[in-house]
PDBML (XML) file of the C-alpha atoms, coordinates in Angstrom:
<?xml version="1.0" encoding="UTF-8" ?>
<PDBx:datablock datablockName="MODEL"
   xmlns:PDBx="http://pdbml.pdb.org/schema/pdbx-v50.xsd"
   xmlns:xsi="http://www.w3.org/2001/XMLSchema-instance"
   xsi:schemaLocation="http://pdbml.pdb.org/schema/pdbx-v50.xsd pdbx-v50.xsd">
   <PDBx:atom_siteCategory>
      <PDBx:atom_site id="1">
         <PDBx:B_iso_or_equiv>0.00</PDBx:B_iso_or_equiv>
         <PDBx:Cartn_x>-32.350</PDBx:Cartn_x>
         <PDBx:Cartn_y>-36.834</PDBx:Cartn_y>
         <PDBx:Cartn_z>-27.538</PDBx:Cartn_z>
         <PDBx:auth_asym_id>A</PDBx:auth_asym_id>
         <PDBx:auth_atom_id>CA</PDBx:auth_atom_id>
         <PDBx:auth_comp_id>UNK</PDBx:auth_comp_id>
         <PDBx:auth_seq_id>1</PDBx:auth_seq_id>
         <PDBx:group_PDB>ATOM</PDBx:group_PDB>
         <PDBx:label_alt_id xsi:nil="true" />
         <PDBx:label_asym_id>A</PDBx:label_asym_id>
         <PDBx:label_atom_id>CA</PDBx:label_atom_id>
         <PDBx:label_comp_id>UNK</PDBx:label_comp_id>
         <PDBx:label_entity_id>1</PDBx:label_entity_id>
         <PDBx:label_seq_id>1</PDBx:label_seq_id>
         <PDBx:occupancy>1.00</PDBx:occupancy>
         <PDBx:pdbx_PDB_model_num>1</PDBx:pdbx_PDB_model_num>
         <PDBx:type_symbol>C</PDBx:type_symbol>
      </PDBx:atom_site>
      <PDBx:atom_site id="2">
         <PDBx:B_iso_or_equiv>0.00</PDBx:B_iso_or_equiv>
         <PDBx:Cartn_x>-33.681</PDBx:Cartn_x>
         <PDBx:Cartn_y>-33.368</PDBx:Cartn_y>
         <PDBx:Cartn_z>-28.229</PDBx:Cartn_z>
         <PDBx:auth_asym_id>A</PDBx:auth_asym_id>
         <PDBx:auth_atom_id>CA</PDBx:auth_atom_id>
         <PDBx:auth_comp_id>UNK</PDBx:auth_comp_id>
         <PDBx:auth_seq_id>2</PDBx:auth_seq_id>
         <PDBx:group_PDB>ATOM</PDBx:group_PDB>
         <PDBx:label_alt_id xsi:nil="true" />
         <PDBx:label_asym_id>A</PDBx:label_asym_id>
         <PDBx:label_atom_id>CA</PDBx:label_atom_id>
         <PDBx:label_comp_id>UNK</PDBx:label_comp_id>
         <PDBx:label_entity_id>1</PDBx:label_entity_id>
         <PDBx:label_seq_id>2</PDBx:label_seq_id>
         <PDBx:occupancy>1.00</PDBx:occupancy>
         <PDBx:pdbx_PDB_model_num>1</PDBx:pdbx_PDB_model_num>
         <PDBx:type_symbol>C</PDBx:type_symbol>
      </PDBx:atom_site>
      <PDBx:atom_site id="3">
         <PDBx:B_iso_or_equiv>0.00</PDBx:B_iso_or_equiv>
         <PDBx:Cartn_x>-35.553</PDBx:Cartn_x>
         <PDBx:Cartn_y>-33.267</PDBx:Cartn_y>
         <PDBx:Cartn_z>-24.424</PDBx:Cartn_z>
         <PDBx:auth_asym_id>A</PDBx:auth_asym_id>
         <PDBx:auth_atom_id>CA</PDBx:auth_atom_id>
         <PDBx:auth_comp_id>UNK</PDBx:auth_comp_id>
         <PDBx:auth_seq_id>3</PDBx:auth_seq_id>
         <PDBx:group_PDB>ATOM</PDBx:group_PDB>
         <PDBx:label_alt_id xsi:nil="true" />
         <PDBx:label_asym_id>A</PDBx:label_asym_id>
         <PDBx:label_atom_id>CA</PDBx:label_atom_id>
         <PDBx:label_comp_id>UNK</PDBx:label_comp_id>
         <PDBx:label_entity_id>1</PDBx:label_entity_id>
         <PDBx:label_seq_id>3</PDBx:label_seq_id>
         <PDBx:occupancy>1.00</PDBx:occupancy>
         <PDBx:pdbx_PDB_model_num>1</PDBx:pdbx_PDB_model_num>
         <PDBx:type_symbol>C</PDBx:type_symbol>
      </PDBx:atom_site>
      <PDBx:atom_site id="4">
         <PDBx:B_iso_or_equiv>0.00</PDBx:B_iso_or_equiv>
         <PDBx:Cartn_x>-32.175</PDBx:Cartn_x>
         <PDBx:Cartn_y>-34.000</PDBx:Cartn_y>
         <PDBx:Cartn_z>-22.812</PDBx:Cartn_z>
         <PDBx:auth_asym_id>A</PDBx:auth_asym_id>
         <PDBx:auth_atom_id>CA</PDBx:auth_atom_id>
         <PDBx:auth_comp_id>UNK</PDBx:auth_comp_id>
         <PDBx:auth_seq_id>4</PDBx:auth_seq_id>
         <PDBx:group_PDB>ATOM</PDBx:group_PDB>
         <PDBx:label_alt_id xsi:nil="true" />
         <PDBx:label_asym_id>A</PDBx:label_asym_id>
         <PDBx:label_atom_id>CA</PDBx:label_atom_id>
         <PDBx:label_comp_id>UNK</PDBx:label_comp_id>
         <PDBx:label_entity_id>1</PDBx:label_entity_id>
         <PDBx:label_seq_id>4</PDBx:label_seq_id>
         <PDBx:occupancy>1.00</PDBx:occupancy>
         <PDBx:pdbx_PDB_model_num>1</PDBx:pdbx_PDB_model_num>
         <PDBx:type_symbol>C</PDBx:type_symbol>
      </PDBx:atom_site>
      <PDBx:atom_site id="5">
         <PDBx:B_iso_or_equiv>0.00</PDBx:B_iso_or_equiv>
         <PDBx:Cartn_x>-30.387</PDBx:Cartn_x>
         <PDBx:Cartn_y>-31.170</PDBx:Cartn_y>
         <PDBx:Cartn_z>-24.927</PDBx:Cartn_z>
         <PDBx:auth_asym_id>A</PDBx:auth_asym_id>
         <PDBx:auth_atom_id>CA</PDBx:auth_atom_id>
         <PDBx:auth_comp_id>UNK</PDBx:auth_comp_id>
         <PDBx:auth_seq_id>5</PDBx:auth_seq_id>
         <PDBx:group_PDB>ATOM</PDBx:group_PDB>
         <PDBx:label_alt_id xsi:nil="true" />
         <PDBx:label_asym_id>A</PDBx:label_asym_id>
         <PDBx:label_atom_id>CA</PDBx:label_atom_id>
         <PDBx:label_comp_id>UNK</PDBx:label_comp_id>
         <PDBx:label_entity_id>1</PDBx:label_entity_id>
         <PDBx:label_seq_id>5</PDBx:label_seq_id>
         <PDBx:occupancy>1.00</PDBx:occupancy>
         <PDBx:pdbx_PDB_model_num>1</PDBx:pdbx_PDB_model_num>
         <PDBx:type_symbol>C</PDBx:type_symbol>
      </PDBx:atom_site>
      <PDBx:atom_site id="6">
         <PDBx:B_iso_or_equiv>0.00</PDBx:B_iso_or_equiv>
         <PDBx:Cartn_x>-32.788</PDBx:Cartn_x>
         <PDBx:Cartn_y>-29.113</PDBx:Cartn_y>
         <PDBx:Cartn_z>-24.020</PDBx:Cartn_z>
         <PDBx:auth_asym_id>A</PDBx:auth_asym_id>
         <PDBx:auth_atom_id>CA</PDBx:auth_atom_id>
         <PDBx:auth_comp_id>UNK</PDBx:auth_comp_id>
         <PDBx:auth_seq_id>6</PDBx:auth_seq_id>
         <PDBx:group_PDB>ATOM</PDBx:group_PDB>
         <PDBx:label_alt_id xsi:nil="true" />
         <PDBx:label_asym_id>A</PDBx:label_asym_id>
         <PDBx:label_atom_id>CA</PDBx:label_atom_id>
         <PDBx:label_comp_id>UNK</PDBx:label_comp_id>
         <PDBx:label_entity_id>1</PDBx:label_entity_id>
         <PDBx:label_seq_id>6</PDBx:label_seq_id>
         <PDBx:occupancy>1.00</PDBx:occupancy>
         <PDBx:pdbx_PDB_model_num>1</PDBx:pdbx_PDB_model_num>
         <PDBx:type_symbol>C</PDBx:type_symbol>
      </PDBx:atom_site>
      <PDBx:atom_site id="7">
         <PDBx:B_iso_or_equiv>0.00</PDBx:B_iso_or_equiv>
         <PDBx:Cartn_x>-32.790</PDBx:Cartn_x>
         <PDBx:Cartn_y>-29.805</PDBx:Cartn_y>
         <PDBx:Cartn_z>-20.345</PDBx:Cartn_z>
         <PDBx:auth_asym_id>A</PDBx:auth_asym_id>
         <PDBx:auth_atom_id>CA</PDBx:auth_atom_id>
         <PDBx:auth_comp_id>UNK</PDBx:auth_comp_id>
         <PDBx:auth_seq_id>7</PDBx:auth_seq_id>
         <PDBx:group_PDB>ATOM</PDBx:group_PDB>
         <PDBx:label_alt_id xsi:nil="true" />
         <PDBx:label_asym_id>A</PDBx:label_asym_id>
         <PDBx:label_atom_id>CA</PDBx:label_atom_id>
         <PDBx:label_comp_id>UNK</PDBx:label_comp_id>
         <PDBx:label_entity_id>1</PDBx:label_entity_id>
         <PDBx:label_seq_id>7</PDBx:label_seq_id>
         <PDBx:occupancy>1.00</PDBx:occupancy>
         <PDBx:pdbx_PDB_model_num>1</PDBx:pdbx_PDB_model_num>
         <PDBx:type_symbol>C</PDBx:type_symbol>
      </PDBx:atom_site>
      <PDBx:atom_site id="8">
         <PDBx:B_iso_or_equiv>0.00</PDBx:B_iso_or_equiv>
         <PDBx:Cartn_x>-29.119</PDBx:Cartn_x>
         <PDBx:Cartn_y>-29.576</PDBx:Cartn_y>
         <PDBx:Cartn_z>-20.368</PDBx:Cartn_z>
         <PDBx:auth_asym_id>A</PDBx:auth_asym_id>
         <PDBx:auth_atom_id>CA</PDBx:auth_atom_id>
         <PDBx:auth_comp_id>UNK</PDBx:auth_comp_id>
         <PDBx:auth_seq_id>8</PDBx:auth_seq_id>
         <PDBx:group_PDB>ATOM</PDBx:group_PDB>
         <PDBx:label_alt_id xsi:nil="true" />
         <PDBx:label_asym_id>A</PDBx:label_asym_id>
         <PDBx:label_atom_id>CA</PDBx:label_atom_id>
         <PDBx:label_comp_id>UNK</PDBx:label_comp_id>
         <PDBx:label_entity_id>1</PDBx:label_entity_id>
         <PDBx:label_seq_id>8</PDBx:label_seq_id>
         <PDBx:occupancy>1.00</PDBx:occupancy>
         <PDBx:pdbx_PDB_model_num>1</PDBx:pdbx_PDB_model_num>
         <PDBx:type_symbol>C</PDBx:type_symbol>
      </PDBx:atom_site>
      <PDBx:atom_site id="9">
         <PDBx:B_iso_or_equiv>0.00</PDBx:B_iso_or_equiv>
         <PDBx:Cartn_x>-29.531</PDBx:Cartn_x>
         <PDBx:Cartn_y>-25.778</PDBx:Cartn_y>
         <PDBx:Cartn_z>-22.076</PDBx:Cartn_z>
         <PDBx:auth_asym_id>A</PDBx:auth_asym_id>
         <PDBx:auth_atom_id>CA</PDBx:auth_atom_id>
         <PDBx:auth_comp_id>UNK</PDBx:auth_comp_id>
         <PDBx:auth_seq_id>9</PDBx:auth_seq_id>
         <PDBx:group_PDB>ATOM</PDBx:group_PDB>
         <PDBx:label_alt_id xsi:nil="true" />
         <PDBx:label_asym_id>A</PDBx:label_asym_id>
         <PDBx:label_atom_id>CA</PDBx:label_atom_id>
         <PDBx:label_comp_id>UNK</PDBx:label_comp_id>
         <PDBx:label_entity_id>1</PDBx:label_entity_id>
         <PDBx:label_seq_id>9</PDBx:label_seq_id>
         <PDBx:occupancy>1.00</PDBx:occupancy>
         <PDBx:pdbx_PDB_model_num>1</PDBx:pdbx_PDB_model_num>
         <PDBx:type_symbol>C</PDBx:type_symbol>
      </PDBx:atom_site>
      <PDBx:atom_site id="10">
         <PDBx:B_iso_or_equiv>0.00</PDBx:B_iso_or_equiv>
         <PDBx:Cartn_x>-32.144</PDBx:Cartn_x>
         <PDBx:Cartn_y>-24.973</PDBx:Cartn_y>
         <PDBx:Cartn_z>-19.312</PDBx:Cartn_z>
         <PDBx:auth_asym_id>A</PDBx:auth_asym_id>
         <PDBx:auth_atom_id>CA</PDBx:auth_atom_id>
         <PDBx:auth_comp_id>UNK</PDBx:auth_comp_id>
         <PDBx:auth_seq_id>10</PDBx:auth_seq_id>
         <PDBx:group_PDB>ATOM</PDBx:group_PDB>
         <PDBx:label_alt_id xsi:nil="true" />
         <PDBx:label_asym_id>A</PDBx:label_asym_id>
         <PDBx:label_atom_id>CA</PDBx:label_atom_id>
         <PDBx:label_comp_id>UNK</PDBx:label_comp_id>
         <PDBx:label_entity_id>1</PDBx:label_entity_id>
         <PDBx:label_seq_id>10</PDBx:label_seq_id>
         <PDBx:occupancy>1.00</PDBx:occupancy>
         <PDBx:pdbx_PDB_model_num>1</PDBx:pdbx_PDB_model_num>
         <PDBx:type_symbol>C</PDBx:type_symbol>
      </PDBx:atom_site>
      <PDBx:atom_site id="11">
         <PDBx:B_iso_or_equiv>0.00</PDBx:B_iso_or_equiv>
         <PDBx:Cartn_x>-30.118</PDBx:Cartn_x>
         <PDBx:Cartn_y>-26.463</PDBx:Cartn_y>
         <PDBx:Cartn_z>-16.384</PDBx:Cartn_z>
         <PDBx:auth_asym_id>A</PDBx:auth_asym_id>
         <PDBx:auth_atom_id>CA</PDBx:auth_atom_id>
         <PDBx:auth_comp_id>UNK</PDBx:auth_comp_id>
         <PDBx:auth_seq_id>11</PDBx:auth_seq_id>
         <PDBx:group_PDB>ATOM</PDBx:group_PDB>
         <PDBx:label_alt_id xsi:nil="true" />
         <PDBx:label_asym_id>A</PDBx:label_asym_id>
         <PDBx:label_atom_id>CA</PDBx:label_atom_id>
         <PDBx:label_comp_id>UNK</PDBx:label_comp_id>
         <PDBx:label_entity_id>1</PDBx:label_entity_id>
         <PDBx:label_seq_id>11</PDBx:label_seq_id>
         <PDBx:occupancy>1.00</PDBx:occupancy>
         <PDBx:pdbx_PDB_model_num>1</PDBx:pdbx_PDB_model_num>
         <PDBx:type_symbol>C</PDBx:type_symbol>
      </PDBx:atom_site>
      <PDBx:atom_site id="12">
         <PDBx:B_iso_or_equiv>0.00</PDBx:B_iso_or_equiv>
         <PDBx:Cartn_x>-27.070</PDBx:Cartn_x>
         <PDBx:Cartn_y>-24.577</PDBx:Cartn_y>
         <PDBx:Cartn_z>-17.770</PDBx:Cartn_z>
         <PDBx:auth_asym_id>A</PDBx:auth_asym_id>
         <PDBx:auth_atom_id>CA</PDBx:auth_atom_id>
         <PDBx:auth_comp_id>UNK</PDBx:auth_comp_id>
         <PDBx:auth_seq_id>12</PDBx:auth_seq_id>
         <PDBx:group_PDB>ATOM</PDBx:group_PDB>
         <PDBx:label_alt_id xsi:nil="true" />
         <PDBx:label_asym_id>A</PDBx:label_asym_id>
         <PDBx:label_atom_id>CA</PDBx:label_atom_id>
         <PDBx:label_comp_id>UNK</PDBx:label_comp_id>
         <PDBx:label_entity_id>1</PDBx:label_entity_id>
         <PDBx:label_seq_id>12</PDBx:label_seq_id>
         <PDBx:occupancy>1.00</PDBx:occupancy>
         <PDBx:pdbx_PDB_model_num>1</PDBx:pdbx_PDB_model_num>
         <PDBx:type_symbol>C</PDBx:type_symbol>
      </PDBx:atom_site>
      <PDBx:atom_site id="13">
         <PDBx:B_iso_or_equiv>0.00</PDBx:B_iso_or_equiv>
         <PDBx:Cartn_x>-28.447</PDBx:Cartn_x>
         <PDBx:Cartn_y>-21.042</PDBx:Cartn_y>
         <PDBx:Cartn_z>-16.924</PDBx:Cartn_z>
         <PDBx:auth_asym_id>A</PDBx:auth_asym_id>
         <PDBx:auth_atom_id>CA</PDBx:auth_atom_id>
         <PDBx:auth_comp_id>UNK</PDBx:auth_comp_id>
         <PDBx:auth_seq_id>13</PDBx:auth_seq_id>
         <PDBx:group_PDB>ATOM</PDBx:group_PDB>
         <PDBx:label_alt_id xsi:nil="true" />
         <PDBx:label_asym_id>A</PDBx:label_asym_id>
         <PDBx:label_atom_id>CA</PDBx:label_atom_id>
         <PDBx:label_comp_id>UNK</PDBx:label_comp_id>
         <PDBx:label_entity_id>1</PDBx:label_entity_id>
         <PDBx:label_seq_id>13</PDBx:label_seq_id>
         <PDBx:occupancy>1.00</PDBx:occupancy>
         <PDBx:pdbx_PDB_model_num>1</PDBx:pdbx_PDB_model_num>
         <PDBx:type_symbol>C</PDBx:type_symbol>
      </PDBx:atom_site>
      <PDBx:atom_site id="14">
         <PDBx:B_iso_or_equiv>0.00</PDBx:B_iso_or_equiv>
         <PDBx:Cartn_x>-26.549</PDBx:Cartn_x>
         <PDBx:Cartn_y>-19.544</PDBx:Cartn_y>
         <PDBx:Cartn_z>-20.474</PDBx:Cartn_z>
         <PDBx:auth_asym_id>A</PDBx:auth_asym_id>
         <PDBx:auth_atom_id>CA</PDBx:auth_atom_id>
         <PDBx:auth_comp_id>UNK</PDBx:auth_comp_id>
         <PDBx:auth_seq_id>14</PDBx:auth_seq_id>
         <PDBx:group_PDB>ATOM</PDBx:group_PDB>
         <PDBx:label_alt_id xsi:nil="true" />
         <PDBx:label_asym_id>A</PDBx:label_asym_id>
         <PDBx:label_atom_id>CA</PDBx:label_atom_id>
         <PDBx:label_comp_id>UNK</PDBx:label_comp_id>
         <PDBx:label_entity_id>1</PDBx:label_entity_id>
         <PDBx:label_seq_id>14</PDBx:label_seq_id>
         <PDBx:occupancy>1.00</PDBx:occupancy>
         <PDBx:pdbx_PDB_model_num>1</PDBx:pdbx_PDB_model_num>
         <PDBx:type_symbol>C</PDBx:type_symbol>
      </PDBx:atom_site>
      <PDBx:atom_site id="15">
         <PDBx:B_iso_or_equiv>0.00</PDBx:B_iso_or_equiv>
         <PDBx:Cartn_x>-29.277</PDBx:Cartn_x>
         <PDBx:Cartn_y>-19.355</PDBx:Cartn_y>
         <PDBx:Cartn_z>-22.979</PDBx:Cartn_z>
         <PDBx:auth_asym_id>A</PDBx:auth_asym_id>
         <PDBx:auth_atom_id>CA</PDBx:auth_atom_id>
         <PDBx:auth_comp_id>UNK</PDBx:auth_comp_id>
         <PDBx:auth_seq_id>15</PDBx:auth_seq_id>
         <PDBx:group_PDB>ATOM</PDBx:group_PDB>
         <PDBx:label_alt_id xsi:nil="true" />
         <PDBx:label_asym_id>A</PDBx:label_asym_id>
         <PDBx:label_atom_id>CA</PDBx:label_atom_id>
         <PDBx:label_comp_id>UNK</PDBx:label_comp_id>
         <PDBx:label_entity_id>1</PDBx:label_entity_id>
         <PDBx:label_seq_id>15</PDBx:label_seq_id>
         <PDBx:occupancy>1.00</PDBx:occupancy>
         <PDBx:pdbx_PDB_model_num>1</PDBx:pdbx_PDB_model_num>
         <PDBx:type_symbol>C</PDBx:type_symbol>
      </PDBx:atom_site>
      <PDBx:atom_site id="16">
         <PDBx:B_iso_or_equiv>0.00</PDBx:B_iso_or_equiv>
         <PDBx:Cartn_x>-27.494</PDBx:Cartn_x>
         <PDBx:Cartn_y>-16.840</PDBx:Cartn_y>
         <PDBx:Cartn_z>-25.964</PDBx:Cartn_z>
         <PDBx:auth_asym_id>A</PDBx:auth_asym_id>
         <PDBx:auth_atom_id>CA</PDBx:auth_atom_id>
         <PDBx:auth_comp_id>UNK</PDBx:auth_comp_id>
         <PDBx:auth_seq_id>16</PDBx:auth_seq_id>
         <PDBx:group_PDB>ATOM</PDBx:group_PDB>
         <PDBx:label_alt_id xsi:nil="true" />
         <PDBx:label_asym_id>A</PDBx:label_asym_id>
         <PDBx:label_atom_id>CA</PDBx:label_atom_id>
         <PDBx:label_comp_id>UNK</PDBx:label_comp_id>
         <PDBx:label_entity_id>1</PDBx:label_entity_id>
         <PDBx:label_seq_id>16</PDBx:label_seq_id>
         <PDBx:occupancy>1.00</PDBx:occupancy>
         <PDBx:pdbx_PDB_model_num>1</PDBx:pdbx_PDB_model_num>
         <PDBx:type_symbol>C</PDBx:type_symbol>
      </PDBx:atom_site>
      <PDBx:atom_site id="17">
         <PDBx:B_iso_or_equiv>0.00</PDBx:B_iso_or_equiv>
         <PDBx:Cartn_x>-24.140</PDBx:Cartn_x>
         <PDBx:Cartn_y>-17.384</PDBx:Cartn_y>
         <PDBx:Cartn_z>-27.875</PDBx:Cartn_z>
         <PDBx:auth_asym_id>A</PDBx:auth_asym_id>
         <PDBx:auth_atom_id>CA</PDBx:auth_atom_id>
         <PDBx:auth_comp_id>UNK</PDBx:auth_comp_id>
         <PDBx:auth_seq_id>17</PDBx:auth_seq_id>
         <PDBx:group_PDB>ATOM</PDBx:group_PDB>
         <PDBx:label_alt_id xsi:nil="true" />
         <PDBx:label_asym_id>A</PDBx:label_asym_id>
         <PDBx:label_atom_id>CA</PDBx:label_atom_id>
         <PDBx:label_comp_id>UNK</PDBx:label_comp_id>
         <PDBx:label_entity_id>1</PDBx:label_entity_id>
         <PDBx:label_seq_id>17</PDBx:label_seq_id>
         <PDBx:occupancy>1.00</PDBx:occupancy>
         <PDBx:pdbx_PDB_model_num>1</PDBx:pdbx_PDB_model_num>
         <PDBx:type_symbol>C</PDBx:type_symbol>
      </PDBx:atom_site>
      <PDBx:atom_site id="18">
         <PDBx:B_iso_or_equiv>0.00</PDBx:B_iso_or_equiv>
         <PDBx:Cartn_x>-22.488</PDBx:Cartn_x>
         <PDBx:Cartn_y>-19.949</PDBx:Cartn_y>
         <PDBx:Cartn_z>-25.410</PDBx:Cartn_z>
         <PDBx:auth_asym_id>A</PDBx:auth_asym_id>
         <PDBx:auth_atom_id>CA</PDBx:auth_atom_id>
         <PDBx:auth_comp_id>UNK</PDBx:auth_comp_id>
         <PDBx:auth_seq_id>18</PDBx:auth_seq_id>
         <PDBx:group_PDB>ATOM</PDBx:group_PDB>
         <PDBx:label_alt_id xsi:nil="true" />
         <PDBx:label_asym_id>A</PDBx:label_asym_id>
         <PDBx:label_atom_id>CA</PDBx:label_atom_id>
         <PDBx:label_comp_id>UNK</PDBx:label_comp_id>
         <PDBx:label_entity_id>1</PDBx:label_entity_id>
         <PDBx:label_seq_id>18</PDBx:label_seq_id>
         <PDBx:occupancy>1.00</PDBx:occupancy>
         <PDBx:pdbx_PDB_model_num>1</PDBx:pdbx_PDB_model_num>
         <PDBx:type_symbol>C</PDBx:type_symbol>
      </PDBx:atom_site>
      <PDBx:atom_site id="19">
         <PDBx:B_iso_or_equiv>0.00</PDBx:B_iso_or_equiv>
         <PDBx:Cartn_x>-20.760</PDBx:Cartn_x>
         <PDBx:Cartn_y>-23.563</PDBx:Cartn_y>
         <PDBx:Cartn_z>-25.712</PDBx:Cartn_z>
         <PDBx:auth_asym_id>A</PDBx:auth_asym_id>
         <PDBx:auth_atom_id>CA</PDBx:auth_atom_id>
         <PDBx:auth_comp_id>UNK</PDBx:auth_comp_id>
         <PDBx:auth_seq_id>19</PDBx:auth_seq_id>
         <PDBx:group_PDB>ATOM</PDBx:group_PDB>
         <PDBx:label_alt_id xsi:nil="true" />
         <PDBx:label_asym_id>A</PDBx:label_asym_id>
         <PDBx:label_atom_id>CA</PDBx:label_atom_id>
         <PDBx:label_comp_id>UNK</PDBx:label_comp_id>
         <PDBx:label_entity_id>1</PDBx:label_entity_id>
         <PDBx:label_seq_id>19</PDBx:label_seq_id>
         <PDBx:occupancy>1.00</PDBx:occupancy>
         <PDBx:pdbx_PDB_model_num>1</PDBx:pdbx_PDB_model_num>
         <PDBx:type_symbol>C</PDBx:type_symbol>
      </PDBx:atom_site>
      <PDBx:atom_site id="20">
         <PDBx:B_iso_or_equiv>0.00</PDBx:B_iso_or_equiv>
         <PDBx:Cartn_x>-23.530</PDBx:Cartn_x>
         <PDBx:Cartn_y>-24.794</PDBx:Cartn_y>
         <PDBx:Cartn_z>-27.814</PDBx:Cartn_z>
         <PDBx:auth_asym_id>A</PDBx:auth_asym_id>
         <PDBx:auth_atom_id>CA</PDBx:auth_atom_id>
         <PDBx:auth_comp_id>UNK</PDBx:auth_comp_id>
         <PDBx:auth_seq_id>20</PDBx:auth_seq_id>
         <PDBx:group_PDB>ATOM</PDBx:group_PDB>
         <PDBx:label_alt_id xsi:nil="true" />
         <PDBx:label_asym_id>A</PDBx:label_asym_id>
         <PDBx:label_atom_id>CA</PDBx:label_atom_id>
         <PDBx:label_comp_id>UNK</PDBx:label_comp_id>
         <PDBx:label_entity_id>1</PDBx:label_entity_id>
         <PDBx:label_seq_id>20</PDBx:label_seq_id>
         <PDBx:occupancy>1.00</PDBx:occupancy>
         <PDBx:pdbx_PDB_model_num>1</PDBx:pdbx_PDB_model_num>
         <PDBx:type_symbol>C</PDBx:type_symbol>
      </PDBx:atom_site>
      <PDBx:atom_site id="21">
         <PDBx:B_iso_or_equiv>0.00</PDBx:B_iso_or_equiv>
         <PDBx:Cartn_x>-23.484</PDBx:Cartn_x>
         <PDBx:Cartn_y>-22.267</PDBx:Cartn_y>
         <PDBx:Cartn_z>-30.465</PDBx:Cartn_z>
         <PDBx:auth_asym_id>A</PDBx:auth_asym_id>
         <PDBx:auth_atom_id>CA</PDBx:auth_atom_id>
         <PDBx:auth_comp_id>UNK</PDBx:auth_comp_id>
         <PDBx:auth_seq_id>21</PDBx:auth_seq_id>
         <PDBx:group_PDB>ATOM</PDBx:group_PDB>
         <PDBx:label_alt_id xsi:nil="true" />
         <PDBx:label_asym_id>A</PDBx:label_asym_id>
         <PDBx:label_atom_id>CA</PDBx:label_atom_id>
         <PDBx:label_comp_id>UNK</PDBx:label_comp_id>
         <PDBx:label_entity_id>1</PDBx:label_entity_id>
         <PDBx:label_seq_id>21</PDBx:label_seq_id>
         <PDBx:occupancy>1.00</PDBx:occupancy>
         <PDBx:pdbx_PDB_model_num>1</PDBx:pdbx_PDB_model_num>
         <PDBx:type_symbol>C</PDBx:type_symbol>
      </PDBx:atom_site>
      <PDBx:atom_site id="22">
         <PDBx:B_iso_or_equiv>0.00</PDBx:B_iso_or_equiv>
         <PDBx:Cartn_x>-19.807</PDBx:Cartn_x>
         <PDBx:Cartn_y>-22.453</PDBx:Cartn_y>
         <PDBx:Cartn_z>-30.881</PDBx:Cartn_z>
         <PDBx:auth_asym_id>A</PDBx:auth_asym_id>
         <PDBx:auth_atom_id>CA</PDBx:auth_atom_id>
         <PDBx:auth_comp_id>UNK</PDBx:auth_comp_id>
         <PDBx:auth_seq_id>22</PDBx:auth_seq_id>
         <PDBx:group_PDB>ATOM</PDBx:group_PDB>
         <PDBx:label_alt_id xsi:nil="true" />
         <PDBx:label_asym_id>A</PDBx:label_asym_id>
         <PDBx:label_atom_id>CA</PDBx:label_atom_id>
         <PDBx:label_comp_id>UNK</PDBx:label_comp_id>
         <PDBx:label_entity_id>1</PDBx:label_entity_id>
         <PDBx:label_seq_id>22</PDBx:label_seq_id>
         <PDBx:occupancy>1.00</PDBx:occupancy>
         <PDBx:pdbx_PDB_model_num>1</PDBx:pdbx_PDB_model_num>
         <PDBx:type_symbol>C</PDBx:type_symbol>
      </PDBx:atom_site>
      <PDBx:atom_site id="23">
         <PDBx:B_iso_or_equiv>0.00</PDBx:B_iso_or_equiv>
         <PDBx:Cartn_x>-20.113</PDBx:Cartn_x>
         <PDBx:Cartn_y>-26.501</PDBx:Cartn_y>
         <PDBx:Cartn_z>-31.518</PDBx:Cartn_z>
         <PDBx:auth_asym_id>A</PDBx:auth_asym_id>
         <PDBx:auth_atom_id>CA</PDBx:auth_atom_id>
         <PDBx:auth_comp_id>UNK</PDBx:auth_comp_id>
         <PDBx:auth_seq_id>23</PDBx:auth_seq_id>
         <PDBx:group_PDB>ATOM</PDBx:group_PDB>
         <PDBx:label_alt_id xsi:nil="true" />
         <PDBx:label_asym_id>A</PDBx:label_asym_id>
         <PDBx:label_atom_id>CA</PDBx:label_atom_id>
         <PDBx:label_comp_id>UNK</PDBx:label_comp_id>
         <PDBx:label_entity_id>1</PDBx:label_entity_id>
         <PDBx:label_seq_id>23</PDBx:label_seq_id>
         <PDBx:occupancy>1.00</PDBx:occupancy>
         <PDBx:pdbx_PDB_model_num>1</PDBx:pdbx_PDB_model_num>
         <PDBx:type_symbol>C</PDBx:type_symbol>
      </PDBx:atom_site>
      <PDBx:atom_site id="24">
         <PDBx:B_iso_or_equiv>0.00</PDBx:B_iso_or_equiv>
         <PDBx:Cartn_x>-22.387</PDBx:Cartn_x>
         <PDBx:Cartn_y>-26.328</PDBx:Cartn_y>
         <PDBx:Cartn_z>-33.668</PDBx:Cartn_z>
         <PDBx:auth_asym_id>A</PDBx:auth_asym_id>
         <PDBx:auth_atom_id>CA</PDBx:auth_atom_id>
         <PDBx:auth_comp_id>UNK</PDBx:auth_comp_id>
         <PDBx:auth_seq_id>24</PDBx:auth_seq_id>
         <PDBx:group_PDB>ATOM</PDBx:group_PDB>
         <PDBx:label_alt_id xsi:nil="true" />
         <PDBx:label_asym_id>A</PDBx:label_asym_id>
         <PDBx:label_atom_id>CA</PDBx:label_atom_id>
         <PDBx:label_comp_id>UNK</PDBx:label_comp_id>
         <PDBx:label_entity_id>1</PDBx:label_entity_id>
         <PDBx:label_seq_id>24</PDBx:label_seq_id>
         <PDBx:occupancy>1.00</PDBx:occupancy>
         <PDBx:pdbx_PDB_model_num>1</PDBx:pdbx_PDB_model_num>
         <PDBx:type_symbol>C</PDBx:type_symbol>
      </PDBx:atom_site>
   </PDBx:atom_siteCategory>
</PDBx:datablock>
């Protein structure tokens, strides 16, 4: 679970204060 996350961060290209800051 925490590879995919991660890969999904990376593949996203925004790395500070972005969608998965504001869900968690």
């Amino acid at each position: 679970e925490i590879d995919k996350v991660v890969h999904n961060v990376l593949d996203s290209g925004w790395y500070i204060l972005g969608k998965q800051v504001k869900a968690f």
